[in-house]
C-alpha atoms as a PDB file:
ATOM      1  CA  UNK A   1       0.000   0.000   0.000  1.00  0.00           C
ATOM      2  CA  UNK A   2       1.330   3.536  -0.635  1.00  0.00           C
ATOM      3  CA  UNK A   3       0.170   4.596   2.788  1.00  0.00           C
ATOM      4  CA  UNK A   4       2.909   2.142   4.032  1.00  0.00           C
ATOM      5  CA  UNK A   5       5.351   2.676   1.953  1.00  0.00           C
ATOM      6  CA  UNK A   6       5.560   7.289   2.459  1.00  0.00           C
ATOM      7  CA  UNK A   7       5.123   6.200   6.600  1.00  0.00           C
ATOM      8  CA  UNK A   8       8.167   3.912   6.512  1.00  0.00           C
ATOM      9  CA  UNK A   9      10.220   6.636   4.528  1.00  0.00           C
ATOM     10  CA  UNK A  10       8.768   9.470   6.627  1.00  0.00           C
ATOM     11  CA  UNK A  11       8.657   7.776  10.269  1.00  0.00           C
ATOM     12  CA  UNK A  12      12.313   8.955  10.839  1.00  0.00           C
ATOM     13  CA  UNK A  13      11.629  12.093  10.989  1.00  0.00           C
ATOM     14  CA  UNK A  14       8.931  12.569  13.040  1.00  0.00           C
ATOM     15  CA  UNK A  15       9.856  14.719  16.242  1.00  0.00           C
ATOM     16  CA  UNK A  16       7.871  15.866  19.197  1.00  0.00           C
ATOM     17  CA  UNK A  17       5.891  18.463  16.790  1.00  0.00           C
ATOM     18  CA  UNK A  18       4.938  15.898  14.517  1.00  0.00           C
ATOM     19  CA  UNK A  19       3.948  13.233  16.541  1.00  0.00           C
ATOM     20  CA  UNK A  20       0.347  14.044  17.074  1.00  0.00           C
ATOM     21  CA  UNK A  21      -0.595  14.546  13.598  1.00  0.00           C
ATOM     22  CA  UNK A  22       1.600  11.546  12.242  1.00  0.00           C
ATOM     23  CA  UNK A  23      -0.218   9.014  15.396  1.00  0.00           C
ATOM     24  CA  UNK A  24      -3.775  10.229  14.062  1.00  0.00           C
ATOM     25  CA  UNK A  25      -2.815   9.585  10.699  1.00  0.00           C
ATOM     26  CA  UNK A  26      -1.757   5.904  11.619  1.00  0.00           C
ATOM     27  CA  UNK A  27      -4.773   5.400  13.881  1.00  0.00           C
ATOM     28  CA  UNK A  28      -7.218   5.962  11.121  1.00  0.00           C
ATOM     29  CA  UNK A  29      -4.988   3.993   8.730  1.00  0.00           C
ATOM     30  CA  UNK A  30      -5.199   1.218  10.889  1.00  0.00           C
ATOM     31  CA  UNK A  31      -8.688   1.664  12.044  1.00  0.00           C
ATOM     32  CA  UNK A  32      -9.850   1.028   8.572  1.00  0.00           C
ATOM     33  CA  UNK A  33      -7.266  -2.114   7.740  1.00  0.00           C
ATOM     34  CA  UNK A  34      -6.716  -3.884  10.678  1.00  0.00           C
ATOM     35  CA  UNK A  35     -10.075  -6.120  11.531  1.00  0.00           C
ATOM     36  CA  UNK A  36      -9.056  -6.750  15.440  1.00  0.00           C
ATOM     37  CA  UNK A  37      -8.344  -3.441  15.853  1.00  0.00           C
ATOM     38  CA  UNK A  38     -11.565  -2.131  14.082  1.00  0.00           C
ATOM     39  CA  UNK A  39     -13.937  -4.252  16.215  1.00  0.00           C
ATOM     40  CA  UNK A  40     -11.800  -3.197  19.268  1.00  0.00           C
ATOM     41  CA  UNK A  41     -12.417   0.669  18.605  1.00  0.00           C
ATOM     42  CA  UNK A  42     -16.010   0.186  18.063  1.00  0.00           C
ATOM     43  CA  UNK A  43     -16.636  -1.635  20.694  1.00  0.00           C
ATOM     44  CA  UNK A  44     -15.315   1.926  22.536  1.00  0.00           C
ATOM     45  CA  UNK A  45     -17.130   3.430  20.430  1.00  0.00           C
ATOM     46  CA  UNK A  46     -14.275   5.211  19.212  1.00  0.00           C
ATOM     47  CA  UNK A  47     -13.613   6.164  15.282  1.00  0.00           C
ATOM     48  CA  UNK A  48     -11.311   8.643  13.449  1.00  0.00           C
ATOM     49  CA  UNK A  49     -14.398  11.103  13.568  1.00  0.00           C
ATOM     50  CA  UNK A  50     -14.384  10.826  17.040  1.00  0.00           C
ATOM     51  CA  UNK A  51     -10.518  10.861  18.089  1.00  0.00           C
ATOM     52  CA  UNK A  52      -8.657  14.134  18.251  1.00  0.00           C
ATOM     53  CA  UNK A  53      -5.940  13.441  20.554  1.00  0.00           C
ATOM     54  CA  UNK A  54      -3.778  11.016  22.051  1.00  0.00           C
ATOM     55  CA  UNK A  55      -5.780  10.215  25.243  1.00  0.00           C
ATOM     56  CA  UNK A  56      -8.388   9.865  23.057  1.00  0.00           C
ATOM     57  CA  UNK A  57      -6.853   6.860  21.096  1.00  0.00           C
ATOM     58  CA  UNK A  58      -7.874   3.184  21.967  1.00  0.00           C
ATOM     59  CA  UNK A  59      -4.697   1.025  23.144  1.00  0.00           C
ATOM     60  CA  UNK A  60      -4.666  -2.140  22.471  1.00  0.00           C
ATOM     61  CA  UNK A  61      -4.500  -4.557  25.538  1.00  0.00           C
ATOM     62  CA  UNK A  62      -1.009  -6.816  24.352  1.00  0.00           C
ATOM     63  CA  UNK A  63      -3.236 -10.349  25.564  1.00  0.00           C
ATOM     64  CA  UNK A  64      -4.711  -9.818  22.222  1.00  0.00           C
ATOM     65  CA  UNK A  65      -1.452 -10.942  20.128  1.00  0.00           C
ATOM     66  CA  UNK A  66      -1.680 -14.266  22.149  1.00  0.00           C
ATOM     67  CA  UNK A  67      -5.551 -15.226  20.162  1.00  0.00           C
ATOM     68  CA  UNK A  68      -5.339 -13.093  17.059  1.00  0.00           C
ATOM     69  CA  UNK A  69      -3.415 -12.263  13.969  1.00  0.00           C
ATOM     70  CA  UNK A  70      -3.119  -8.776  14.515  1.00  0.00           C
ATOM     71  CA  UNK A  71      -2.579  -7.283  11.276  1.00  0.00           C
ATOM     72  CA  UNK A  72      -3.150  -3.567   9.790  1.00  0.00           C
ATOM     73  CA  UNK A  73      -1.944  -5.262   5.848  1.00  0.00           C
ATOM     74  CA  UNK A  74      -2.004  -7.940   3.609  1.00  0.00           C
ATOM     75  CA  UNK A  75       1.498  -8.015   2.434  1.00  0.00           C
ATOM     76  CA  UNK A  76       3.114 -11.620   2.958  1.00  0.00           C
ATOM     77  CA  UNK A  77       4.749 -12.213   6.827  1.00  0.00           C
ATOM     78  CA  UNK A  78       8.405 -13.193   6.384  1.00  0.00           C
ATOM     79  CA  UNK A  79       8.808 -13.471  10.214  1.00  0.00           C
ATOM     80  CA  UNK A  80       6.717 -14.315  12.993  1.00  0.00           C
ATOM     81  CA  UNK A  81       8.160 -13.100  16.361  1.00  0.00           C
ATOM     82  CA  UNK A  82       6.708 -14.757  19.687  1.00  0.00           C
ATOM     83  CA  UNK A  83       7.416 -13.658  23.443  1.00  0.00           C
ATOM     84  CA  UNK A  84       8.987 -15.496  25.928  1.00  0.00           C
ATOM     85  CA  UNK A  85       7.092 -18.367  27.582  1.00  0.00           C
ATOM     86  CA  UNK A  86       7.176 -22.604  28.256  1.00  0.00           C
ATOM     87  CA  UNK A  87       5.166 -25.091  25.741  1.00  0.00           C
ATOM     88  CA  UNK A  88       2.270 -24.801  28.391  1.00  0.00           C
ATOM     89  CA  UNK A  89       1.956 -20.751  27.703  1.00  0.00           C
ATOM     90  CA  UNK A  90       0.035 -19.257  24.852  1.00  0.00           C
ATOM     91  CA  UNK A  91       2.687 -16.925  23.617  1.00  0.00           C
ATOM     92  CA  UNK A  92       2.085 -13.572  21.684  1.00  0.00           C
ATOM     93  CA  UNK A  93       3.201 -13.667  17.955  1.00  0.00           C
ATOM     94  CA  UNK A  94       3.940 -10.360  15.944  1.00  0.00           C
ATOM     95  CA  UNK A  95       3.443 -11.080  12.240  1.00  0.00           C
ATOM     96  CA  UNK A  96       6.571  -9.146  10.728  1.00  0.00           C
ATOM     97  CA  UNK A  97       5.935  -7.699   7.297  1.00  0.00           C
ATOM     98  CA  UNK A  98       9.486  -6.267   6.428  1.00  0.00           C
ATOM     99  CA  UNK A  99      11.996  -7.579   8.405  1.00  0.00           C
ATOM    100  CA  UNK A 100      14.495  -5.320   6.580  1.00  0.00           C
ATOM    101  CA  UNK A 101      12.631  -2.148   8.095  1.00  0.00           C
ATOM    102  CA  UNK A 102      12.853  -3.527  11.717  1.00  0.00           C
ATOM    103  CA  UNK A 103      16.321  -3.751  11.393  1.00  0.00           C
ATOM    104  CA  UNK A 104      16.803  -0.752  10.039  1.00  0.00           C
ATOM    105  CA  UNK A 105      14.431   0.498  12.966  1.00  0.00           C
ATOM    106  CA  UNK A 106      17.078  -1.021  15.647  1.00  0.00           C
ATOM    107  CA  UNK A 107      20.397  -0.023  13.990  1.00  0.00           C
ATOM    108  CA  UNK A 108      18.841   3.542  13.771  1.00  0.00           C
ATOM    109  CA  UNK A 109      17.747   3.447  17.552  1.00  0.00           C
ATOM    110  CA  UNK A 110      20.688   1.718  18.774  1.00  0.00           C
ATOM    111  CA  UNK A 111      23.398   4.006  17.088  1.00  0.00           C
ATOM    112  CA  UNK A 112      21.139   7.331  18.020  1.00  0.00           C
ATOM    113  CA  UNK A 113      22.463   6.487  21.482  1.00  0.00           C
ATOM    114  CA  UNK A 114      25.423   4.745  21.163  1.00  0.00           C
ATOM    115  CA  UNK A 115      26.708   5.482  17.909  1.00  0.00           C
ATOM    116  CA  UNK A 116      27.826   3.484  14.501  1.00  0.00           C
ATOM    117  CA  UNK A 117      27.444  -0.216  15.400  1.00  0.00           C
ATOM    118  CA  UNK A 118      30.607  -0.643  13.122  1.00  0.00           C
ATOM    119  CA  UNK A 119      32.710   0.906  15.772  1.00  0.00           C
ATOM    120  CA  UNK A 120      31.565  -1.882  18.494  1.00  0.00           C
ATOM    121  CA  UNK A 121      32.188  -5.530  19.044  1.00  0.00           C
ATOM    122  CA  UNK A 122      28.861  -7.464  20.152  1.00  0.00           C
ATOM    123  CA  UNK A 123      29.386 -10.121  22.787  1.00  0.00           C
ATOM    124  CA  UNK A 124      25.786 -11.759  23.273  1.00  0.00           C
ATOM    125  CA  UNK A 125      25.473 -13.708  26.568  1.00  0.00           C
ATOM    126  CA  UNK A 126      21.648 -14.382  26.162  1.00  0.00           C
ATOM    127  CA  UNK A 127      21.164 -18.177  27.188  1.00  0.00           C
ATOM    128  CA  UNK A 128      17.456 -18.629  28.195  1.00  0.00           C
ATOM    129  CA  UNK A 129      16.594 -16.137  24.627  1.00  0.00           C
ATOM    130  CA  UNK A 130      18.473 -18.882  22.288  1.00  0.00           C
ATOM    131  CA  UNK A 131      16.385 -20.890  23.786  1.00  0.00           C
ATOM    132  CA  UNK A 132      13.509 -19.936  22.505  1.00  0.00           C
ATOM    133  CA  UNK A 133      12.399 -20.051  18.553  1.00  0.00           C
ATOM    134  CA  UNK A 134      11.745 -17.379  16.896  1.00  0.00           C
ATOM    135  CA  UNK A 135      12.741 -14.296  19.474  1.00  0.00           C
ATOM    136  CA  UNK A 136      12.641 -10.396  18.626  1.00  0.00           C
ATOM    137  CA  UNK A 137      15.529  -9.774  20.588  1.00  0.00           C
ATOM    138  CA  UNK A 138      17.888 -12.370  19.273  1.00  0.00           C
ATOM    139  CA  UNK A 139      16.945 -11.255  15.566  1.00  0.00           C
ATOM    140  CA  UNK A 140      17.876  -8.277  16.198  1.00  0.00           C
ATOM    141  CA  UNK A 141      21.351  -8.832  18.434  1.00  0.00           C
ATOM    142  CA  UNK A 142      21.786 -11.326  15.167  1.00  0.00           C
ATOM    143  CA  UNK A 143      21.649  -8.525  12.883  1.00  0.00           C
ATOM    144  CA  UNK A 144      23.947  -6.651  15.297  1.00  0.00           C
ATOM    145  CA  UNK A 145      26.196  -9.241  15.152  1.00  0.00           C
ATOM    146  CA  UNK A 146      26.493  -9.320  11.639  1.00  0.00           C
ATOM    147  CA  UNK A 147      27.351  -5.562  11.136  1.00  0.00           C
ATOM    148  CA  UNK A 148      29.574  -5.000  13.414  1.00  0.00           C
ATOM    149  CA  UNK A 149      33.324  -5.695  14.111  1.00  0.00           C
ATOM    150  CA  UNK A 150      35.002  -9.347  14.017  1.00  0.00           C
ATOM    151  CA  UNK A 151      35.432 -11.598  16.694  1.00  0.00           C
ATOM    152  CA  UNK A 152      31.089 -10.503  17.455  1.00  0.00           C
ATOM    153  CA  UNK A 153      29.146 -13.293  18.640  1.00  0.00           C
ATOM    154  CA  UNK A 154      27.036 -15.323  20.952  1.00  0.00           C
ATOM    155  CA  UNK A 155      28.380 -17.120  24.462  1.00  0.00           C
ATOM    156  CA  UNK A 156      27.008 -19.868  26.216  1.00  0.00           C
ATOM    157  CA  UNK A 157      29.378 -20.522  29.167  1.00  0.00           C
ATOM    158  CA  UNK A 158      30.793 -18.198  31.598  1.00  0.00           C
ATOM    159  CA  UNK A 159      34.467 -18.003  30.971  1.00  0.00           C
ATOM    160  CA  UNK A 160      34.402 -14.856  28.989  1.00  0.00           C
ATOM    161  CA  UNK A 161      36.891 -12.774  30.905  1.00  0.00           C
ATOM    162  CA  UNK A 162      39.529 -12.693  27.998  1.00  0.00           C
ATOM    163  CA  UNK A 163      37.110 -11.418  25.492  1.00  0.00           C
ATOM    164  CA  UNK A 164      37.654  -8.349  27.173  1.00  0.00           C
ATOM    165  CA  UNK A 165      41.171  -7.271  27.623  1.00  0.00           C
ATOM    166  CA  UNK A 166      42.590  -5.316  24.341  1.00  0.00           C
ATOM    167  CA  UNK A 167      41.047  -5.344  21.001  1.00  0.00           C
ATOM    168  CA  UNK A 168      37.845  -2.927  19.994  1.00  0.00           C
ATOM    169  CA  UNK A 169      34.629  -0.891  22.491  1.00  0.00           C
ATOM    170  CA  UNK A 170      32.590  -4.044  23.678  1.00  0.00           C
ATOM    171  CA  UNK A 171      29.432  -4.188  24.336  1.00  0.00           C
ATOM    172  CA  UNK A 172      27.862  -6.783  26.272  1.00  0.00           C
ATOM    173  CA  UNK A 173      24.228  -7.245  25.542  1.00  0.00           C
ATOM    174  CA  UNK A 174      22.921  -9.948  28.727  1.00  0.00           C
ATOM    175  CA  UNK A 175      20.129 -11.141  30.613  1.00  0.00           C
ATOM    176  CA  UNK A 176      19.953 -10.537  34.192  1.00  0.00           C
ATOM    177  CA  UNK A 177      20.502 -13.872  36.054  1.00  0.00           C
ATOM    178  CA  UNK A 178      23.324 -14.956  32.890  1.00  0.00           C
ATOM    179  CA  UNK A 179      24.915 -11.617  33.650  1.00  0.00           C
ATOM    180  CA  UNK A 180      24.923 -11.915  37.599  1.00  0.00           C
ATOM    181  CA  UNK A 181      26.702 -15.308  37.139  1.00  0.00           C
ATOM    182  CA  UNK A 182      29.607 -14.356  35.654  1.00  0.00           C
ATOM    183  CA  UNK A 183      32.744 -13.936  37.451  1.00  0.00           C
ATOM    184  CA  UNK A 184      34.099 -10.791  38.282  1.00  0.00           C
ATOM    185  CA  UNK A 185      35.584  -9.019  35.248  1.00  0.00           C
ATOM    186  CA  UNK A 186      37.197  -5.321  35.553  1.00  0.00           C
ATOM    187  CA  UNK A 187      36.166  -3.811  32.337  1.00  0.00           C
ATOM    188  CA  UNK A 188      37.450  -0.945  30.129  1.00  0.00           C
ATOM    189  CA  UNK A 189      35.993   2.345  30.561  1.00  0.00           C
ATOM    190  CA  UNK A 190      34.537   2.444  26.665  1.00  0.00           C
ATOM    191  CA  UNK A 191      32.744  -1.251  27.557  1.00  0.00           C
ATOM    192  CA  UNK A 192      29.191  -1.082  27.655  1.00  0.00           C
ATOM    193  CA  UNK A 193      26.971  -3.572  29.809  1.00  0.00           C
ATOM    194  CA  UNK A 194      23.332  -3.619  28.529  1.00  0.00           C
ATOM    195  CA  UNK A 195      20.899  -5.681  30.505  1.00  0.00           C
ATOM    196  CA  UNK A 196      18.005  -6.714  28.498  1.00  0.00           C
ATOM    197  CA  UNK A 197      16.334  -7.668  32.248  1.00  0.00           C
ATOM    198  CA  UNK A 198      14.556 -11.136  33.543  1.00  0.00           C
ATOM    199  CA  UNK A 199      15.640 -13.450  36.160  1.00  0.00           C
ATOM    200  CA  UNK A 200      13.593 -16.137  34.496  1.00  0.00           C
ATOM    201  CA  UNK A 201      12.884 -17.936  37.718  1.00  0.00           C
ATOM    202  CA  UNK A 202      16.875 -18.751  37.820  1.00  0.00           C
ATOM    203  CA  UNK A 203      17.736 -16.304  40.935  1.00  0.00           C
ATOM    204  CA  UNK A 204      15.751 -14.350  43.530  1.00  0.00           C
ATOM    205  CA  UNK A 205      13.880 -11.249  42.056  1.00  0.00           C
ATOM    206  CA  UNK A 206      15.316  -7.617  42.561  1.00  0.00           C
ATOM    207  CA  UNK A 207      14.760  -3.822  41.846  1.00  0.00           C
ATOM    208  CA  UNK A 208      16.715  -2.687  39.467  1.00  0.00           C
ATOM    209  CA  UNK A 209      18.578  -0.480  41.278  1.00  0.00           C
ATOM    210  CA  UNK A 210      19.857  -4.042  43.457  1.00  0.00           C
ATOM    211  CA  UNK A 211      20.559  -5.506  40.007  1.00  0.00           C
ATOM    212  CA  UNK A 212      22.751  -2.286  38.561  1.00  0.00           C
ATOM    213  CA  UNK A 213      24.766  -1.865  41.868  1.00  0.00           C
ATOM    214  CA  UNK A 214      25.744  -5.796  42.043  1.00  0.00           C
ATOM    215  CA  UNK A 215      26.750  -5.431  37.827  1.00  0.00           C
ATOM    216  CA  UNK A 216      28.453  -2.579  38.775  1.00  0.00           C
ATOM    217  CA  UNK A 217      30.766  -3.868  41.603  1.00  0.00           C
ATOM    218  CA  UNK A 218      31.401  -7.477  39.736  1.00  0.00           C
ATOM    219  CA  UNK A 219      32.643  -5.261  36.281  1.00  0.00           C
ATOM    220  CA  UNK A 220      34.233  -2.613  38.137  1.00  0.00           C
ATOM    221  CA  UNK A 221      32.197  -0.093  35.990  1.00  0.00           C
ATOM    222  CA  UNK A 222      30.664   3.630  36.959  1.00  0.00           C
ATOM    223  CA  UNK A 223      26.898   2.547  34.977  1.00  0.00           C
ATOM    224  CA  UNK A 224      24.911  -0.213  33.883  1.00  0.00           C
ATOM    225  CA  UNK A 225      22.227   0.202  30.769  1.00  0.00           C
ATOM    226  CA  UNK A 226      19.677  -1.130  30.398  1.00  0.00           C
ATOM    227  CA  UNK A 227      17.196  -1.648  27.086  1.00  0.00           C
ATOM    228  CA  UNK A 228      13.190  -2.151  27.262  1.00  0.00           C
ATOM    229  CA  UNK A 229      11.517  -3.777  24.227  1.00  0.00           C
ATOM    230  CA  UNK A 230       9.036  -6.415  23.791  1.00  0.00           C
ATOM    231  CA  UNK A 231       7.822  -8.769  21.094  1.00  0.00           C
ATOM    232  CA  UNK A 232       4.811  -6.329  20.500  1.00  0.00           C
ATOM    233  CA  UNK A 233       6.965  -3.923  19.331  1.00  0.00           C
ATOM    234  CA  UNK A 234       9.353  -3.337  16.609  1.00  0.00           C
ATOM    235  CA  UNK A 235      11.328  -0.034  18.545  1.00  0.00           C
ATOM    236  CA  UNK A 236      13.304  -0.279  21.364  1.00  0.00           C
ATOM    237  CA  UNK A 237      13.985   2.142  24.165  1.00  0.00           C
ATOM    238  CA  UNK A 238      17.386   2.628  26.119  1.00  0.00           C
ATOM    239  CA  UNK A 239      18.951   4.150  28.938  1.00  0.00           C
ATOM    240  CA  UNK A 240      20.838   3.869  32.485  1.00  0.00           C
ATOM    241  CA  UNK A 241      19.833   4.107  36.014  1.00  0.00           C
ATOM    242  CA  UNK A 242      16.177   2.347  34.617  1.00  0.00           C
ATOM    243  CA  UNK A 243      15.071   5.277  32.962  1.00  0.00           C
ATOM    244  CA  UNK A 244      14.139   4.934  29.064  1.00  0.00           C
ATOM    245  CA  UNK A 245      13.299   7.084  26.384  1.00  0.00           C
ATOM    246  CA  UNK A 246      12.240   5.591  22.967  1.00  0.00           C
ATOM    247  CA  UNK A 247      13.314   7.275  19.342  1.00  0.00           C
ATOM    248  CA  UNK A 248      10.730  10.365  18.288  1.00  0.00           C
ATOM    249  CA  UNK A 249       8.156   8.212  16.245  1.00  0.00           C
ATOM    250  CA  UNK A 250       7.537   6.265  19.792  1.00  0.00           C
ATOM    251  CA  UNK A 251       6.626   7.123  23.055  1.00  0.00           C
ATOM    252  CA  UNK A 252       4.862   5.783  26.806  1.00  0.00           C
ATOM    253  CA  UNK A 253       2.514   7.444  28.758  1.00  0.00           C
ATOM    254  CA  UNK A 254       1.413   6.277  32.068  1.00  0.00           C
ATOM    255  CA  UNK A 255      -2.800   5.552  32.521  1.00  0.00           C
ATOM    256  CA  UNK A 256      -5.093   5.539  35.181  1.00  0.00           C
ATOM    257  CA  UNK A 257      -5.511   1.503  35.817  1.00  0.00           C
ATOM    258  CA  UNK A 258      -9.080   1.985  36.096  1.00  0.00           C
ATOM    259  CA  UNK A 259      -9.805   4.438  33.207  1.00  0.00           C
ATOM    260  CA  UNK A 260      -7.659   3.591  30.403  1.00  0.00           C
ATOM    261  CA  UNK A 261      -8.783   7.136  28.642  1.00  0.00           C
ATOM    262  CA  UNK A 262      -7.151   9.267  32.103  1.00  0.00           C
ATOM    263  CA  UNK A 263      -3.212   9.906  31.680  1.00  0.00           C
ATOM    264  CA  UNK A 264      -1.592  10.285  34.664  1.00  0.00           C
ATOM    265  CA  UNK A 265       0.785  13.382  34.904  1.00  0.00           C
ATOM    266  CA  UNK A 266       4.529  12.973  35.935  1.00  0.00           C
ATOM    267  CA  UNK A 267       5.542  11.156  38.953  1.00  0.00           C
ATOM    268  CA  UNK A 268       2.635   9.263  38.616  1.00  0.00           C
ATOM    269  CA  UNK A 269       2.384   5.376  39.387  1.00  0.00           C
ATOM    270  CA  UNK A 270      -0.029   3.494  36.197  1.00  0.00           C
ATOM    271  CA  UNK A 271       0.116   1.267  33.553  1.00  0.00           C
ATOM    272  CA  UNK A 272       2.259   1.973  31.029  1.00  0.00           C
ATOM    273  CA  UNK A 273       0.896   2.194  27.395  1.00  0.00           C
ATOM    274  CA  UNK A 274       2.878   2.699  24.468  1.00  0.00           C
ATOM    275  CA  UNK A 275       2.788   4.314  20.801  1.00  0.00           C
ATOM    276  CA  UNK A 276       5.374   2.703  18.290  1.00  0.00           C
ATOM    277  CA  UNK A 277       4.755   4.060  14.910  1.00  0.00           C
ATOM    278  CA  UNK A 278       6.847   1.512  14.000  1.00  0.00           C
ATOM    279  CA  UNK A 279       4.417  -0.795  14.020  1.00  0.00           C
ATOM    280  CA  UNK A 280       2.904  -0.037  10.831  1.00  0.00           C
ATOM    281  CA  UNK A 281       1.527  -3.224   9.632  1.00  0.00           C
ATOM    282  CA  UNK A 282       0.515  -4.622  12.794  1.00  0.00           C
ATOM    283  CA  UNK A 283      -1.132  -2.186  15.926  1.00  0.00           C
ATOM    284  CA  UNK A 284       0.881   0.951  16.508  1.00  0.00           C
ATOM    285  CA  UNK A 285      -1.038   1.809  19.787  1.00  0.00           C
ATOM    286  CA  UNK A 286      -0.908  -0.686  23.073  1.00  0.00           C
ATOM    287  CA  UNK A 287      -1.493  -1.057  26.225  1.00  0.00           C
ATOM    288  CA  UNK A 288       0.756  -2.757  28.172  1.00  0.00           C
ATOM    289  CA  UNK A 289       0.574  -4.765  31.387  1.00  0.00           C
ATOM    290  CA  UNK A 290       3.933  -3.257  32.770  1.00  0.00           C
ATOM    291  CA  UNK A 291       3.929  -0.649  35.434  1.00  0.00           C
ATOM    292  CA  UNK A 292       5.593   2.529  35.476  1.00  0.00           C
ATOM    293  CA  UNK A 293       5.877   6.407  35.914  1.00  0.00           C
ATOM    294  CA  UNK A 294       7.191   9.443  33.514  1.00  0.00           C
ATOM    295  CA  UNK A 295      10.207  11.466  35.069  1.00  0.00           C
ATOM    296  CA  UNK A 296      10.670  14.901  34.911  1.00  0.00           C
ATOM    297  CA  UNK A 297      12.680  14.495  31.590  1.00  0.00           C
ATOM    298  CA  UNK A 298      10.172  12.963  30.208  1.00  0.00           C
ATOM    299  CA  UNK A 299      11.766   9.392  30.211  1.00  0.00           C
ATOM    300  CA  UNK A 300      10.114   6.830  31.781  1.00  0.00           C
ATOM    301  CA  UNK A 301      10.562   3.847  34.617  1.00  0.00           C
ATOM    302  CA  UNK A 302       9.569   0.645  34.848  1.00  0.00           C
ATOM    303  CA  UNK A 303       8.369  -0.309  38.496  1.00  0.00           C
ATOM    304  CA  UNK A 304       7.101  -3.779  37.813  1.00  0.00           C
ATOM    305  CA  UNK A 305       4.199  -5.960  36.437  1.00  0.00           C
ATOM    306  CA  UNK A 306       0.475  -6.132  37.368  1.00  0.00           C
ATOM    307  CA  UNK A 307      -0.210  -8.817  39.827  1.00  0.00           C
ATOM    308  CA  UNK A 308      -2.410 -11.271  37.589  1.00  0.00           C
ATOM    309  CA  UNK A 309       0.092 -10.400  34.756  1.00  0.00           C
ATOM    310  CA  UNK A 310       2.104 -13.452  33.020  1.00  0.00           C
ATOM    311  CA  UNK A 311       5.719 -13.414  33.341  1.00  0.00           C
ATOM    312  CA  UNK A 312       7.643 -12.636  29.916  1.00  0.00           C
ATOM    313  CA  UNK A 313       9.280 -10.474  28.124  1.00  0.00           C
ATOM    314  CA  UNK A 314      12.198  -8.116  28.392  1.00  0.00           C
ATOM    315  CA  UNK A 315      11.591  -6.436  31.797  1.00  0.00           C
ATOM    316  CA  UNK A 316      10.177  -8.751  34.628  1.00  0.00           C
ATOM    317  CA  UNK A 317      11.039  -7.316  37.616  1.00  0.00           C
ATOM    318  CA  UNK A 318       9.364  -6.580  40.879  1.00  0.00           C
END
């Protein structure tokens, strides 16, 4: 469709100005081609002549990628992504249109913060993601892998010290628990720890702030990232200290749990929804089941999960 096609080439350069008019423009897009998400906004009795803002907008609760196809075009899937689970969950699957555009979507969101991924080495220590078929996250630490600097790649045991000393800026994308389990290494100052989050019932849950100051003693480093994405979603947001902020075409606000049309103003504890105008060919607008608040800079935290939540994804802690 050429609706897709002028979004994709226009979605990186949508700023703060732009955003309104550009998420309005993708909700009545998708309103009209995306059958779930049609039924959904009636249901709310909410249409494109009713919606004026982004309160206003229906979010999409994520459960519904677990029972439906939720698709905004009929372009072939080359990719199916599904979240994190056992064989005895029903996992959410994200029907990927153009798998070249979300990679293009994560090199242009990773190197807005850290800069040309040719400059890094990638060392991957992301056991329980291998794991599982057909993850976001390890696509897109694949496609890392492949476009950046030799001697990039995934590690399954623990005796990774030497990958460290000389040679090219590391990073070291890991999940929690694989991350606390590693022996203590003194890195360089231009190493980068990520944490992608998720104990995955191997240790004993923590804040973040416990997991940061622990990765911080055992790598002898000032700072720990940290990066929040989820199979829903084809963006990705970053940052240290557990505060994110996402790339201009996508943004969280924080709702009233029991009104999902009330925002909640900074400082605020609510559910955290998201808009990823990424997600073009799927559901742009969603509401997850994560908890959170905006800071004053207008990036936001991630406190924990709703009690009757599942556990998955990215970010499970408590």
């Amino acid at each position: 469709m050429e609706f897709i096609q002028d979004f994709k080439t226009e979605i990186f350069s949508i700023n703060e100005k732009s955003f309104l008019d550009s998420s309005l423009a993708l909700f009545d897009f998708q309103y009209h081609n995306n059958l779930i998400y049609y039924q959904y906004c009636n249901l709310l009795k909410r249409t494109p002549k009713t919606v004026r803002s982004i309160e206003s907008i229906p979010f999409l609760p994520i459960e519904f990628f677990k029972k439906h196809a939720i698709k905004s075009s009929n372009n072939t899937t080359t990719k199916i992504f599904q979240s994190s689970g056992t064989t005895d969950t029903v996992r959410s699957k994200h029907y990927i249109k153009d798998l070249k555009f979300y990679h293009q979507v994560a090199q242009r969101i990773f190197e807005k913060v850290f800069g040309p991924l040719v400059s890094y080495r990638i060392i991957a220590l992301l056991p329980s993601y291998l794991e599982q078929s057909n993850s976001s996250l390890i696509d897109m630490v694949d496609y890392f892998i492949q476009h950046s600097k030799p001697g990039s790649g995934y590690f399954l045991d623990q005796n990774i010290e030497n990958e460290f000393t000389g040679g090219p800026k590391t990073i070291l994308f890991g999940v929690s628990y694989a991350l606390l389990d590693l022996k203590k290494i003194s890195l360089k100052p231009d190493n980068i720890v990520i944490e992608t989050g998720g104990m995955k019932g191997r240790k004993k849950e923590m804040t973040r702030n416990e997991l940061h100051f622990n990765l911080m003693k055992n790598f002898n480093i000032s700072e720990i990232w940290s990066e929040y994405g989820m199979t829903e979603l084809q963006s990705q947001a970053y940052g240290k200290c557990g505060s994110f902020t996402f790339p201009g075409w996508a943004s969280a606000f924080i709702r009233e749990i029991n009104d999902p049309f009330r925002f909640l103003e900074q400082g605020k504890t609510g559910g955290i929804n998201i808009i990823d105008l990424a997600n073009i060919e799927s559901c742009a607008f969603l509401e997850t089941k994560d908890l959170g608040r905006i800071q004053k800079d207008n990036s936001f935290e991630v406190l924990g999960r709703f009690d009757n939540s599942d556990i998955r994804g990215c970010s499970l802690f408590v």
